[in-house]
N, C-alpha and C. Protein backbone atom coordinates (compact mmCIF):
# COMPACT_ATOMS: atom_id res chain seq x y z
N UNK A 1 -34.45 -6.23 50.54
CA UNK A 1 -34.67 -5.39 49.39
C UNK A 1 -35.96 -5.83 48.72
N UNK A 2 -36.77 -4.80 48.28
CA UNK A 2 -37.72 -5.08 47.55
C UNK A 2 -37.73 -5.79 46.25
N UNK A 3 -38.99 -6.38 45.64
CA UNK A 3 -38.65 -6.96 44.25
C UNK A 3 -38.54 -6.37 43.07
N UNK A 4 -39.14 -5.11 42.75
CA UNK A 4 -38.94 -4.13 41.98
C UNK A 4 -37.34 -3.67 41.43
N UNK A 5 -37.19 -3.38 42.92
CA UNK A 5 -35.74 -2.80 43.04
C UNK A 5 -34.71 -3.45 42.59
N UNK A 6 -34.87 -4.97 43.47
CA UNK A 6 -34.32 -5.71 42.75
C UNK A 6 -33.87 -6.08 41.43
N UNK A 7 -35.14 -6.34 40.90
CA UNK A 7 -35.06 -6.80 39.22
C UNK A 7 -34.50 -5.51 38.84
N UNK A 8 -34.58 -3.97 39.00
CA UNK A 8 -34.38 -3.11 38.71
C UNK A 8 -32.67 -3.22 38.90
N UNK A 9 -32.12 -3.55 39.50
CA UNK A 9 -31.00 -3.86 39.86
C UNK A 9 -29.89 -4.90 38.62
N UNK A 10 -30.96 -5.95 38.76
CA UNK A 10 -30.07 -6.90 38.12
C UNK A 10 -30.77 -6.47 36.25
N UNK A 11 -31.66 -6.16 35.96
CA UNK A 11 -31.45 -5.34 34.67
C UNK A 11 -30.67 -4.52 34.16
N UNK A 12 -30.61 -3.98 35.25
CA UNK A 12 -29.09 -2.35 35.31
C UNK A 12 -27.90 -3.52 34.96
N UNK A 13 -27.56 -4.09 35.64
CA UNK A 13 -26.34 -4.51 35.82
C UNK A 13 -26.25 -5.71 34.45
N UNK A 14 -27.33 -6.34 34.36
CA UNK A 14 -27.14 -7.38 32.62
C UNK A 14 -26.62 -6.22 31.67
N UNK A 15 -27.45 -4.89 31.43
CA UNK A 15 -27.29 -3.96 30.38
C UNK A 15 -25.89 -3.33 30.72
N UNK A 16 -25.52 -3.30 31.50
CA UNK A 16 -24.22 -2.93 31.34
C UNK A 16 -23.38 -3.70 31.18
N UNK A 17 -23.12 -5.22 31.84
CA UNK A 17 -22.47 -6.07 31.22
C UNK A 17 -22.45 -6.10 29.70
N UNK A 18 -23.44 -5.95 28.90
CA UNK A 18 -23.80 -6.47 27.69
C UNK A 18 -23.42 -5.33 26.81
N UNK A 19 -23.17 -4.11 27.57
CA UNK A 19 -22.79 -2.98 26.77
C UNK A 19 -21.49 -2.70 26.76
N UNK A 20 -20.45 -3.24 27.52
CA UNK A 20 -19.34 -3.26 27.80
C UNK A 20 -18.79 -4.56 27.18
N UNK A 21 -19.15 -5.46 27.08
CA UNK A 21 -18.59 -6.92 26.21
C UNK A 21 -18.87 -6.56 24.86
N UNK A 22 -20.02 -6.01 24.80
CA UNK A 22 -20.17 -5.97 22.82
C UNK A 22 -19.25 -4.26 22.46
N UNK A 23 -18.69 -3.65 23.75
CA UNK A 23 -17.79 -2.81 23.08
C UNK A 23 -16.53 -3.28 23.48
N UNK A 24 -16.34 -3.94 23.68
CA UNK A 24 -15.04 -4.67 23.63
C UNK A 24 -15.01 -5.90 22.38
N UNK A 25 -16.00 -6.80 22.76
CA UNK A 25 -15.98 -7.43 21.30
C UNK A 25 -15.63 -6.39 19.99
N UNK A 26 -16.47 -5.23 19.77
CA UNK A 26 -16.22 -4.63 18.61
C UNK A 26 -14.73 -3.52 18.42
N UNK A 27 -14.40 -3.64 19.90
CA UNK A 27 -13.14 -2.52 19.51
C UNK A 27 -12.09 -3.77 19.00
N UNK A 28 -11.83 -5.29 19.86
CA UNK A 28 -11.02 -5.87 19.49
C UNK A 28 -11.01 -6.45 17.73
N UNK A 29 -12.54 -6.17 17.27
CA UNK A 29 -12.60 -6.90 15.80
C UNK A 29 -12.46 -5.55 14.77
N UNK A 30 -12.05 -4.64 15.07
CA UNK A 30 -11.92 -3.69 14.38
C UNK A 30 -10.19 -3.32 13.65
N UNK A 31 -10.45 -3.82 12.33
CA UNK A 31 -8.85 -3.93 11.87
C UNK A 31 -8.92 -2.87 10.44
N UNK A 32 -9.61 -2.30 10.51
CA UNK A 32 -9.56 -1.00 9.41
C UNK A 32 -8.42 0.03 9.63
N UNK A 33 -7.84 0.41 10.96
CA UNK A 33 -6.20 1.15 11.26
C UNK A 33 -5.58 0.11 10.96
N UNK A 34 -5.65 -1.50 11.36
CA UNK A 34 -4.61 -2.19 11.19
C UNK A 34 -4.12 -2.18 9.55
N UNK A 35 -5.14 -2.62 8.98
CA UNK A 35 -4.82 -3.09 7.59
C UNK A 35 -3.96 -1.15 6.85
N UNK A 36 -4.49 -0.42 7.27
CA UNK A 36 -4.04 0.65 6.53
C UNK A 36 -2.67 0.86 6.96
N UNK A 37 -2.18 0.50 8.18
CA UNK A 37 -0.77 0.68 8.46
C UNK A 37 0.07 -0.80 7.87
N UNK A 38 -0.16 -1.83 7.38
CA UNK A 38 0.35 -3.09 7.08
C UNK A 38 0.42 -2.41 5.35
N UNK A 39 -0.93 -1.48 4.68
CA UNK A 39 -0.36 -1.67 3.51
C UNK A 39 -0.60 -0.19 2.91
N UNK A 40 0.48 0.72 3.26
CA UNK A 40 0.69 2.01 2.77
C UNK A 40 0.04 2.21 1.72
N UNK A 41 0.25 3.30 1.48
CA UNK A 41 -0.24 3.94 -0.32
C UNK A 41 0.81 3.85 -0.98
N UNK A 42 0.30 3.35 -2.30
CA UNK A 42 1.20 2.93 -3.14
C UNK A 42 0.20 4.28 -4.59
N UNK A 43 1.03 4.77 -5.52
CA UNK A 43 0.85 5.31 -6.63
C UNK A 43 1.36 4.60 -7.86
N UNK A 44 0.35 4.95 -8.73
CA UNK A 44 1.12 4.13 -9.95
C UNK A 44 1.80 5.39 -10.91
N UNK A 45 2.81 5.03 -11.04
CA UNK A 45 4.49 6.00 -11.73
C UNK A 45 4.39 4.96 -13.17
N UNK A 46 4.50 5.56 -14.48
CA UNK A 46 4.90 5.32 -15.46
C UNK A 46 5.84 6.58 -15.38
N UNK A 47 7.06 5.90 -16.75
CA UNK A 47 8.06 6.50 -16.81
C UNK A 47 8.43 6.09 -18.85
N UNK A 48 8.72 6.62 -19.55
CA UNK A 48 8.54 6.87 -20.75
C UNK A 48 9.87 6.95 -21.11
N UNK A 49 10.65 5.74 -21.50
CA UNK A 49 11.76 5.20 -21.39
C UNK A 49 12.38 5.00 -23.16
N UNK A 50 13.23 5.65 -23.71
CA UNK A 50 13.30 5.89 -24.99
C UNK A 50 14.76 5.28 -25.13
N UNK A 51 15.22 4.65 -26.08
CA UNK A 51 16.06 3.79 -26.42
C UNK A 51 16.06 2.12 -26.29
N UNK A 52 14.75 1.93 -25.87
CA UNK A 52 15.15 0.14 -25.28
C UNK A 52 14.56 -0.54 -26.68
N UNK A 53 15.43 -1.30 -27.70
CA UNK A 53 15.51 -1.83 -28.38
C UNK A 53 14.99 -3.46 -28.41
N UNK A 54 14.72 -4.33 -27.28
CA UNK A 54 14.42 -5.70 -27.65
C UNK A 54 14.20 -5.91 -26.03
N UNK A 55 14.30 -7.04 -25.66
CA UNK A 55 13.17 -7.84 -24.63
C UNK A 55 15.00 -7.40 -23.38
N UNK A 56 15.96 -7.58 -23.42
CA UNK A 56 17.10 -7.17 -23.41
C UNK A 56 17.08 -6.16 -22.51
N UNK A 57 16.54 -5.25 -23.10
CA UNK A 57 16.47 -3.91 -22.38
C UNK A 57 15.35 -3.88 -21.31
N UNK A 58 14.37 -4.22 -21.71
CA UNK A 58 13.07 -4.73 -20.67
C UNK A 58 13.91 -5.17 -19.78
N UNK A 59 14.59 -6.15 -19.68
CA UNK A 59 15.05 -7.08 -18.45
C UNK A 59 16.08 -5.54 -17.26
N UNK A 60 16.82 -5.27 -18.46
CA UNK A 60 18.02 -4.32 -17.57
C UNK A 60 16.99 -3.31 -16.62
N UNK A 61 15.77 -2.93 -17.90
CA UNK A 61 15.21 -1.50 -16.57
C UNK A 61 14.22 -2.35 -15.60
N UNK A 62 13.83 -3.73 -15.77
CA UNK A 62 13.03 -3.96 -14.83
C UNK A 62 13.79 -4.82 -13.69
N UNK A 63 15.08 -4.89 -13.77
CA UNK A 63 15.97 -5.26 -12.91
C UNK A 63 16.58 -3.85 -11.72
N UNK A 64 16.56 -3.03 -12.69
CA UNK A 64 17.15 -2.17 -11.78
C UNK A 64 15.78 -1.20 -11.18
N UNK A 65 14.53 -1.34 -11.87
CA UNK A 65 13.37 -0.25 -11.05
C UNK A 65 12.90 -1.30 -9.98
N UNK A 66 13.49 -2.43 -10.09
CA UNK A 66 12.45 -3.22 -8.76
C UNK A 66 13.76 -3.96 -7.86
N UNK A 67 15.01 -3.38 -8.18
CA UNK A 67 16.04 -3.17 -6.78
C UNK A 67 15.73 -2.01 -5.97
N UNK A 68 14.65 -0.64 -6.52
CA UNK A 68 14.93 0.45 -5.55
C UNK A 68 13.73 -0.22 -4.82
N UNK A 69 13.83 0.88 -3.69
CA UNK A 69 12.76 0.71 -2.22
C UNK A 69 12.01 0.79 -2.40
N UNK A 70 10.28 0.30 -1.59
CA UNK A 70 9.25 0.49 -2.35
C UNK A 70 8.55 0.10 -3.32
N UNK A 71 8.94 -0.15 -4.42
CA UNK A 71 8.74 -0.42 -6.16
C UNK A 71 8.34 -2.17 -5.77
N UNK A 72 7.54 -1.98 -6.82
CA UNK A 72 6.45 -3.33 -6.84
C UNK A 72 6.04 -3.13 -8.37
N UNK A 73 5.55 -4.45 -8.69
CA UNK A 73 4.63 -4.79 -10.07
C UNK A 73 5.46 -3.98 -10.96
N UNK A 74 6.53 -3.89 -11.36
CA UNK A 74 7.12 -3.56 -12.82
C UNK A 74 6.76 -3.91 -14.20
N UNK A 75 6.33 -3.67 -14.97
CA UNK A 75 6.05 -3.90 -16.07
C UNK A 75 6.79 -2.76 -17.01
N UNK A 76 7.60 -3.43 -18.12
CA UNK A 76 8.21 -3.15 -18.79
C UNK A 76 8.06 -3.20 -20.62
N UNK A 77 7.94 -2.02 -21.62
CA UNK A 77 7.88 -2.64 -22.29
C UNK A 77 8.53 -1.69 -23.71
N UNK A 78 9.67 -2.65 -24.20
CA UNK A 78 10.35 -1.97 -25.44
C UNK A 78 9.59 -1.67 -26.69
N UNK A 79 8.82 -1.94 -26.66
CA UNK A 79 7.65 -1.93 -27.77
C UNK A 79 6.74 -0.35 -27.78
N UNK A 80 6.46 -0.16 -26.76
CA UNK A 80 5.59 0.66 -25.90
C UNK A 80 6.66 1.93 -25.58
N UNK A 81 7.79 1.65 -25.00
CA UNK A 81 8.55 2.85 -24.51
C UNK A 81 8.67 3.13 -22.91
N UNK A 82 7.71 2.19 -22.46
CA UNK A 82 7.55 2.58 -21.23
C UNK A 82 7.62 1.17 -20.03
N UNK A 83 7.87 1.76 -18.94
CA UNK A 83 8.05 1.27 -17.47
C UNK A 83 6.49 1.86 -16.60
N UNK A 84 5.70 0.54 -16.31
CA UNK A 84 4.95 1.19 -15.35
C UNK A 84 5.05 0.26 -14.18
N UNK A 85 4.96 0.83 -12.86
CA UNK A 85 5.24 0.34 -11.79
C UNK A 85 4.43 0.79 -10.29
N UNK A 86 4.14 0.33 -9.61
CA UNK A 86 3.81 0.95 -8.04
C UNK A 86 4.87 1.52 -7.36
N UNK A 87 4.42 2.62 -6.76
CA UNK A 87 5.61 2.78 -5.86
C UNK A 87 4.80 3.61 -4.73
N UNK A 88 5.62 2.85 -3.48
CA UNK A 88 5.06 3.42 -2.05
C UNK A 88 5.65 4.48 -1.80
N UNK A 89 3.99 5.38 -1.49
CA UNK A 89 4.75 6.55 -1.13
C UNK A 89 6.35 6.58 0.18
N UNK A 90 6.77 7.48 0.09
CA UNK A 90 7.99 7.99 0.96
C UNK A 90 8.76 6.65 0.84
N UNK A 91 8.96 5.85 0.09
CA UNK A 91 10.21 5.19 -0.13
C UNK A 91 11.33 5.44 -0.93
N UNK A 92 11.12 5.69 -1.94
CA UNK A 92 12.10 6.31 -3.49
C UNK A 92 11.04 7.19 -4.31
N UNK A 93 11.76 8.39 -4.38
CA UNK A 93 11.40 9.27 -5.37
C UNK A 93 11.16 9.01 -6.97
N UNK A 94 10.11 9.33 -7.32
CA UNK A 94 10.13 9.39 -8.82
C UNK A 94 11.93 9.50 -9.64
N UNK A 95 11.82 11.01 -9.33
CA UNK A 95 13.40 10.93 -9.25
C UNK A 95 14.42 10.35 -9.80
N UNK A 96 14.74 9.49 -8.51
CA UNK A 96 15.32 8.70 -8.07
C UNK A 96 15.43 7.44 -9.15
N UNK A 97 13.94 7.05 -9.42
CA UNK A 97 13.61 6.31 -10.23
C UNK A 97 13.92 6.50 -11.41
N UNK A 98 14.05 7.60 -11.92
CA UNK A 98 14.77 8.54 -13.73
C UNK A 98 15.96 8.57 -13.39
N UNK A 99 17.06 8.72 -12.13
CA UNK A 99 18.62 8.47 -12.44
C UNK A 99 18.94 7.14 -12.64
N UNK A 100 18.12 6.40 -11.70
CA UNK A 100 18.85 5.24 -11.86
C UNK A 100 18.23 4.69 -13.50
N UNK A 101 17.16 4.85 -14.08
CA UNK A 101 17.01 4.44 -15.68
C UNK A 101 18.22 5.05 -16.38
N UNK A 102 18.55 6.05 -16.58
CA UNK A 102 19.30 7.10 -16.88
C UNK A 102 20.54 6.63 -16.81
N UNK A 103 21.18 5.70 -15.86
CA UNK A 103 22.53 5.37 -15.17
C UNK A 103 22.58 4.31 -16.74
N UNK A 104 21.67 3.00 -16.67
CA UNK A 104 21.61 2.81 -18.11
C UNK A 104 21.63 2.85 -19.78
N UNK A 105 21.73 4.51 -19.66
CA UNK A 105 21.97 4.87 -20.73
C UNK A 105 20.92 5.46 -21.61
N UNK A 106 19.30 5.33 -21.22
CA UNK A 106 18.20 5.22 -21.60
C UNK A 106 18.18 7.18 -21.28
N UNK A 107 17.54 7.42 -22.14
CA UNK A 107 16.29 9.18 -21.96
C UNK A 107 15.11 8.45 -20.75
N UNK A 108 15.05 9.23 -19.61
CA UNK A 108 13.94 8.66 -19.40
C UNK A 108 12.87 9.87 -18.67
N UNK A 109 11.71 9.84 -19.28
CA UNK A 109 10.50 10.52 -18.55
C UNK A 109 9.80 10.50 -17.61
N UNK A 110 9.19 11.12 -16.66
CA UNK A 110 8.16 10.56 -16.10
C UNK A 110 6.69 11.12 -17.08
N UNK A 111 5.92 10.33 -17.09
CA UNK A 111 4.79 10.36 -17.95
C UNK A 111 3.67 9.16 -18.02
């Protein structure tokens, strides 16, 4: 084989090695699907909670909004009137979230 050809040869063949490892390097370092399936969408739900009288009542609704599914970061406050919280989508309904306040005895809004 000639020398031209040659080198022509083994250039071909470095550039394709090198184009096939750095797309494999980059498909394996690519975690932008991963991370979005590890951490759903979450919305933030306030709920406008009327009757809670002292720190008492804080405890009862932030006991029972962060037993349902989903629900994260509760913050509660008798002062204020209100429950604000995360909640992942398609786990528990807003809803869901006003019967069970409601089961307590409380008026409750979403708002």
């Amino acid at each position: 084989m000639n020398k031209p050809l040659k080198l022509s040869c083994i250039i071909f063949a470095a550039v394709m090695f090198t184009f096939a490892f750095s797309y494999t390097v980059v498909q394996a370092s690519c975690t932008v699907c991963e991370d979005v399936e590890k951490h759903p969408k979450k919305k933030d739900v306030t709920l406008n909670v009327k009757g809670m009288t002292c720190g008492g009542c804080e405890g009862k609704v932030k006991k029972v909004l962060s037993a349902c599914s989903g629900v994260s970061d509760v913050n509660v406050s008798h002062k204020d009137g209100k429950a604000e919280l995360h909640l992942e989508e398609g786990k528990t309904s807003v809803g869901d979230l006003i019967k069970a306040v409601k089961k307590l005895g409380y008026n409750v809004t979403e708002g």
